[in-house]
C-alpha atoms as a PDB file:
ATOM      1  CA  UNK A   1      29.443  31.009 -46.889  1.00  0.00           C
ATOM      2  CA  UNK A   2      26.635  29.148 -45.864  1.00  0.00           C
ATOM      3  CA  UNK A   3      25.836  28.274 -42.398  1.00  0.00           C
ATOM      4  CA  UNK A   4      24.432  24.682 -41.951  1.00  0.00           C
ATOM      5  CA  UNK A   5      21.197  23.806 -39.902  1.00  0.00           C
ATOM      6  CA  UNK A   6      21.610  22.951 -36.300  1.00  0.00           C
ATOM      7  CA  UNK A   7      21.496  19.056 -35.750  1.00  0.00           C
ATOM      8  CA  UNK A   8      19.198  18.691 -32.993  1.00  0.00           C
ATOM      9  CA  UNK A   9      18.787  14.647 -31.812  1.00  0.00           C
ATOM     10  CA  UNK A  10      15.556  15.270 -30.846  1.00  0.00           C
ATOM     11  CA  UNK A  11      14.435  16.101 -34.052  1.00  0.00           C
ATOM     12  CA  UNK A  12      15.514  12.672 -35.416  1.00  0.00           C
ATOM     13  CA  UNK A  13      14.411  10.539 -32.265  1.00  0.00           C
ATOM     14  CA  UNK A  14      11.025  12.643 -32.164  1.00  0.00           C
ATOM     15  CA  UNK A  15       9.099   9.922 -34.251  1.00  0.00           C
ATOM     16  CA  UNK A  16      10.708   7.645 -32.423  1.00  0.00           C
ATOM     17  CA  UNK A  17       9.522   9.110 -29.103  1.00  0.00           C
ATOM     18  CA  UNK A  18       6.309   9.394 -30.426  1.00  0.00           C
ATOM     19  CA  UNK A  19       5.457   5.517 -31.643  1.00  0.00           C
ATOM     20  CA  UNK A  20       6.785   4.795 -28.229  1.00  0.00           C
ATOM     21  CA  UNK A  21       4.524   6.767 -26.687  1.00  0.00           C
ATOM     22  CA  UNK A  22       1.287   6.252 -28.822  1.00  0.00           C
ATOM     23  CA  UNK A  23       0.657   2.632 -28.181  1.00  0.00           C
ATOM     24  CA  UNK A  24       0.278   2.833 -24.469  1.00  0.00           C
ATOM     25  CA  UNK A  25      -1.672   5.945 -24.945  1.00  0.00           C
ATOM     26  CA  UNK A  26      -4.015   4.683 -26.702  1.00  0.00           C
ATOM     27  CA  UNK A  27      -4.418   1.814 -24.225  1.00  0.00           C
ATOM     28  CA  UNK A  28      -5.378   4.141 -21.679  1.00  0.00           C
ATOM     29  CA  UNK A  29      -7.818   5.869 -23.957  1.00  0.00           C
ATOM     30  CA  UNK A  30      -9.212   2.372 -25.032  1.00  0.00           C
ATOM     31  CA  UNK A  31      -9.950   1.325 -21.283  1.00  0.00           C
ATOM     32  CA  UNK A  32     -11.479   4.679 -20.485  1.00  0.00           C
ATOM     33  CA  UNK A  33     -13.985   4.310 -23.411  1.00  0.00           C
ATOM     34  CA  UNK A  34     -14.487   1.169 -22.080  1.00  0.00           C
ATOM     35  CA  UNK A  35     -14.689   1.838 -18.617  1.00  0.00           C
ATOM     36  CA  UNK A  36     -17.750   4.792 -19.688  1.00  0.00           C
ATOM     37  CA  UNK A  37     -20.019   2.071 -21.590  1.00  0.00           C
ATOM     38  CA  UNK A  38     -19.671   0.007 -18.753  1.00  0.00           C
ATOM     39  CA  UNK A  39     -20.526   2.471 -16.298  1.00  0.00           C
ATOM     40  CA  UNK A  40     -23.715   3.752 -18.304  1.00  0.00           C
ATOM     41  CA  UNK A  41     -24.608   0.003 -18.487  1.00  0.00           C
ATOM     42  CA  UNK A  42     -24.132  -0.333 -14.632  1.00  0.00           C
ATOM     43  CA  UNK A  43     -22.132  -3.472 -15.327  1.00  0.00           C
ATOM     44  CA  UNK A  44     -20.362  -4.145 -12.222  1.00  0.00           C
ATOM     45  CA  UNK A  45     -18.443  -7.058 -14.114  1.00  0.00           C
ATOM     46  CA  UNK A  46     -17.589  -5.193 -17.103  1.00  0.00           C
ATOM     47  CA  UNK A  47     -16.413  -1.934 -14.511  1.00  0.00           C
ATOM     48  CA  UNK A  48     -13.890  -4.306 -12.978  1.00  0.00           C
ATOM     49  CA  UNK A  49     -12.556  -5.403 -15.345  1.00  0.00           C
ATOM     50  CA  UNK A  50     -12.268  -1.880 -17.108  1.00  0.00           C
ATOM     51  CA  UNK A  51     -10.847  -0.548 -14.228  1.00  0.00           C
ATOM     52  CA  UNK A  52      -8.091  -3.279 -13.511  1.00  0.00           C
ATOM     53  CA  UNK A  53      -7.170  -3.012 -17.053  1.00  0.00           C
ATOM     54  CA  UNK A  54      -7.238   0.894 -17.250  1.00  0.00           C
ATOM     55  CA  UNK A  55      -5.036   1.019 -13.937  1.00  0.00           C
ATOM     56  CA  UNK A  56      -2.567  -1.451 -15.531  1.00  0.00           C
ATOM     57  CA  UNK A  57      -2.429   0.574 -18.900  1.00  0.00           C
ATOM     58  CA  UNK A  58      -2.039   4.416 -16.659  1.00  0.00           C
ATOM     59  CA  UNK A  59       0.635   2.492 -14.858  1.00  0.00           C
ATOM     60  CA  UNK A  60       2.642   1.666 -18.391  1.00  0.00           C
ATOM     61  CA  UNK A  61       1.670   5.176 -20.146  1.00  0.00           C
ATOM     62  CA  UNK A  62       3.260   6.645 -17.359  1.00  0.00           C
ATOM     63  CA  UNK A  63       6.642   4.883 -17.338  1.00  0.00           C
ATOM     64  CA  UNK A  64       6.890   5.328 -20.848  1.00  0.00           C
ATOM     65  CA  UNK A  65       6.094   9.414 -20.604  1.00  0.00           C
ATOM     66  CA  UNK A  66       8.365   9.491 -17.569  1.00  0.00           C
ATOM     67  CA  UNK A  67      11.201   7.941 -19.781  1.00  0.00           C
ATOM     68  CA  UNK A  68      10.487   9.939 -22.881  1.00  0.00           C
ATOM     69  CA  UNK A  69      10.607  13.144 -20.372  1.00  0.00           C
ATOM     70  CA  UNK A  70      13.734  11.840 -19.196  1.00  0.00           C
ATOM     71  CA  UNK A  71      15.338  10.828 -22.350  1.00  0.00           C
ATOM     72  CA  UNK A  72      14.281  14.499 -24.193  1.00  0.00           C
ATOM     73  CA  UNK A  73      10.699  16.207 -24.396  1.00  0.00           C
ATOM     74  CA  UNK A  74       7.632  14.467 -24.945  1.00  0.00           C
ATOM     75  CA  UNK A  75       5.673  15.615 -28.040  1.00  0.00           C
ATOM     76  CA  UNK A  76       3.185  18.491 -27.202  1.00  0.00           C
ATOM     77  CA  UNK A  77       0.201  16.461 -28.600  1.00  0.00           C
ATOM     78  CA  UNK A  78       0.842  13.409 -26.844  1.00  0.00           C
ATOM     79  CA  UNK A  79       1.367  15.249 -23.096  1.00  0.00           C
ATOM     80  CA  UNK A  80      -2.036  17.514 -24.222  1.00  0.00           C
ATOM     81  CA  UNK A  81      -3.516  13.550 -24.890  1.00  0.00           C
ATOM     82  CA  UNK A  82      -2.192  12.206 -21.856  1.00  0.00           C
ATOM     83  CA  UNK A  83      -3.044  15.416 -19.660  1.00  0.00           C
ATOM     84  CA  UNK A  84      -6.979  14.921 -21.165  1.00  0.00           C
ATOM     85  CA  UNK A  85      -6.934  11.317 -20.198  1.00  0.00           C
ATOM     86  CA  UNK A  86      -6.079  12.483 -16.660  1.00  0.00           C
ATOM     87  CA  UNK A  87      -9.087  14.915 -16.581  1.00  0.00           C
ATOM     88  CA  UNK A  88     -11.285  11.888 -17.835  1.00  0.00           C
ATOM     89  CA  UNK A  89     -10.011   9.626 -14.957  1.00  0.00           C
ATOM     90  CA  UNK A  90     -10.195  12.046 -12.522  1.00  0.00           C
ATOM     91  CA  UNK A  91     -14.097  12.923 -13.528  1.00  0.00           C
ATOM     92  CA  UNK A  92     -14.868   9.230 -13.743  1.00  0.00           C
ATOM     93  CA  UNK A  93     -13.318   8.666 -10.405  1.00  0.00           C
ATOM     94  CA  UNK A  94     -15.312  11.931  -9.218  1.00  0.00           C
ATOM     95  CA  UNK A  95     -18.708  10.399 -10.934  1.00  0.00           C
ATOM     96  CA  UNK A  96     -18.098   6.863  -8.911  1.00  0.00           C
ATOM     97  CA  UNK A  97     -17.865   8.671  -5.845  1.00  0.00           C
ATOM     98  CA  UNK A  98     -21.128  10.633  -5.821  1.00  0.00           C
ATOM     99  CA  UNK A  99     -22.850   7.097  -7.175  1.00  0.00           C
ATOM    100  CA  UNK A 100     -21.056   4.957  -3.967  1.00  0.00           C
ATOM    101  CA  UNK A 101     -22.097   8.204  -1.566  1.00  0.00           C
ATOM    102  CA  UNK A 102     -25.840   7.983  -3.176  1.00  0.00           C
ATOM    103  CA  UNK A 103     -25.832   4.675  -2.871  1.00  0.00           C
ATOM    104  CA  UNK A 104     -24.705   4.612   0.891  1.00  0.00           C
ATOM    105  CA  UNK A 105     -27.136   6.648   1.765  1.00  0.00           C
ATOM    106  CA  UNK A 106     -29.843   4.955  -0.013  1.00  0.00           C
ATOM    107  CA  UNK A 107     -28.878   1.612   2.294  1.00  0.00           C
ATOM    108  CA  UNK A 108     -28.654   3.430   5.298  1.00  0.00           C
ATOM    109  CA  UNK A 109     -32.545   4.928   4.610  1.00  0.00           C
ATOM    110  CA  UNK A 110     -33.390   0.859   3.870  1.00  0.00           C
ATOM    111  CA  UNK A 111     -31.585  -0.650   6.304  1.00  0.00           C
ATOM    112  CA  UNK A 112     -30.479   1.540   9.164  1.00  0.00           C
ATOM    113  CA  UNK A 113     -28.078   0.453  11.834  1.00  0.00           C
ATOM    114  CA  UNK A 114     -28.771  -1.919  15.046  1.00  0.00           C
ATOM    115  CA  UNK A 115     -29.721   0.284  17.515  1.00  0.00           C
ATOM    116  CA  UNK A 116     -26.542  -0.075  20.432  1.00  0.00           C
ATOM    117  CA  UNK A 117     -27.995   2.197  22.921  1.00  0.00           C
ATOM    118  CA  UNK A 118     -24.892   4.339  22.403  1.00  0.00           C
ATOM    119  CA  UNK A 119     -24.885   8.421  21.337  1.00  0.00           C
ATOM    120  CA  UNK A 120     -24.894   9.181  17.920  1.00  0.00           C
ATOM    121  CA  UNK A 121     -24.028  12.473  15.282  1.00  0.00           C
ATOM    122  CA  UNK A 122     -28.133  13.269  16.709  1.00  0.00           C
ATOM    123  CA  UNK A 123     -27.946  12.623  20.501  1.00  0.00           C
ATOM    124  CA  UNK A 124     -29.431   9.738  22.147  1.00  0.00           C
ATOM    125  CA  UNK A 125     -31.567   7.708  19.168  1.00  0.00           C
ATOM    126  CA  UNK A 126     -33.526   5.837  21.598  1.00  0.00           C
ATOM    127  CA  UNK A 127     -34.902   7.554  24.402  1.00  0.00           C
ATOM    128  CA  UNK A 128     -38.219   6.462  24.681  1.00  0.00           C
ATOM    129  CA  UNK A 129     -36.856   2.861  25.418  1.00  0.00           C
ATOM    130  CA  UNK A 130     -35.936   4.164  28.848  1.00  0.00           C
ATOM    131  CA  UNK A 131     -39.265   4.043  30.305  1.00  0.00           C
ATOM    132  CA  UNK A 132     -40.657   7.430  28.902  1.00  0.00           C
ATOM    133  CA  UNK A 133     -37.882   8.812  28.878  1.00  0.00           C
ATOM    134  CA  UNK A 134     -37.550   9.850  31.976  1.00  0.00           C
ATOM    135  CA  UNK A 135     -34.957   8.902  34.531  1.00  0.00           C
ATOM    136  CA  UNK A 136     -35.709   7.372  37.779  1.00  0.00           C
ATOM    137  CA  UNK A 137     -33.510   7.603  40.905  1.00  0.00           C
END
């Protein structure tokens, strides 16, 4: 006697799963190429835009991987895809927050702040505008 092979669904439903899951993957892997050339180019344009549509397309790839997970498992070289798209946000959202630091910096060395006479992070800035700096009774 024979025994016959366990009938798992999720080995049927597994391409399934995975044609669900590809398209919006590969959305979110599309916008993140996209967003990178736009970022070496320094097109603030072309960023936006990248960035709206890459935030749309997370926003969908995650639904769909939250159903799938849900529903079954999700396919181990979809999650590793997704989970690698994640590190590649995260370092792009990493690399845009140096360059808006730098770039702070760099205005406040151009154009610092009006003076208000008030304390700052350094003490009093303007001392000297007090008559010597000395205080008279």
């Amino acid at each position: 006697m024979h025994a016959l092979p366990p009938t798992d669904t999720n080995l049927t439903s597994e391409p399934a799963i995975s044609q669900s899951l590809e398209q919006p993957l590969l959305a979110v892997e599309s916008c993140l190429n996209q967003l990178g050339e736009a970022l070496l180019r320094r097109d603030t344009q072309a960023i936006e835009m990248h960035a709206s549509a890459l935030h749309r397309s997370l926003a969908e790839a995650i639904a769909a991987f939250s159903e799938a997970a849900r529903a079954g498992s999700v396919p181990p070289n979809l999650r590793h895809r997704l989970v690698m798209a994640g590190g590649r946000v995260a370092a792009q959202r990493e690399s845009l927050a140096r360059a808006t630091a730098a770039l702070d910096r760099a205005i406040d060395v151009l154009m610092p702040g009006e003076n208000t006479g008030l304390y700052s992070s350094h003490g009093k800035a303007e001392r000297s505008s007090l008559g010597g700096g000395s205080y008279q009774a």
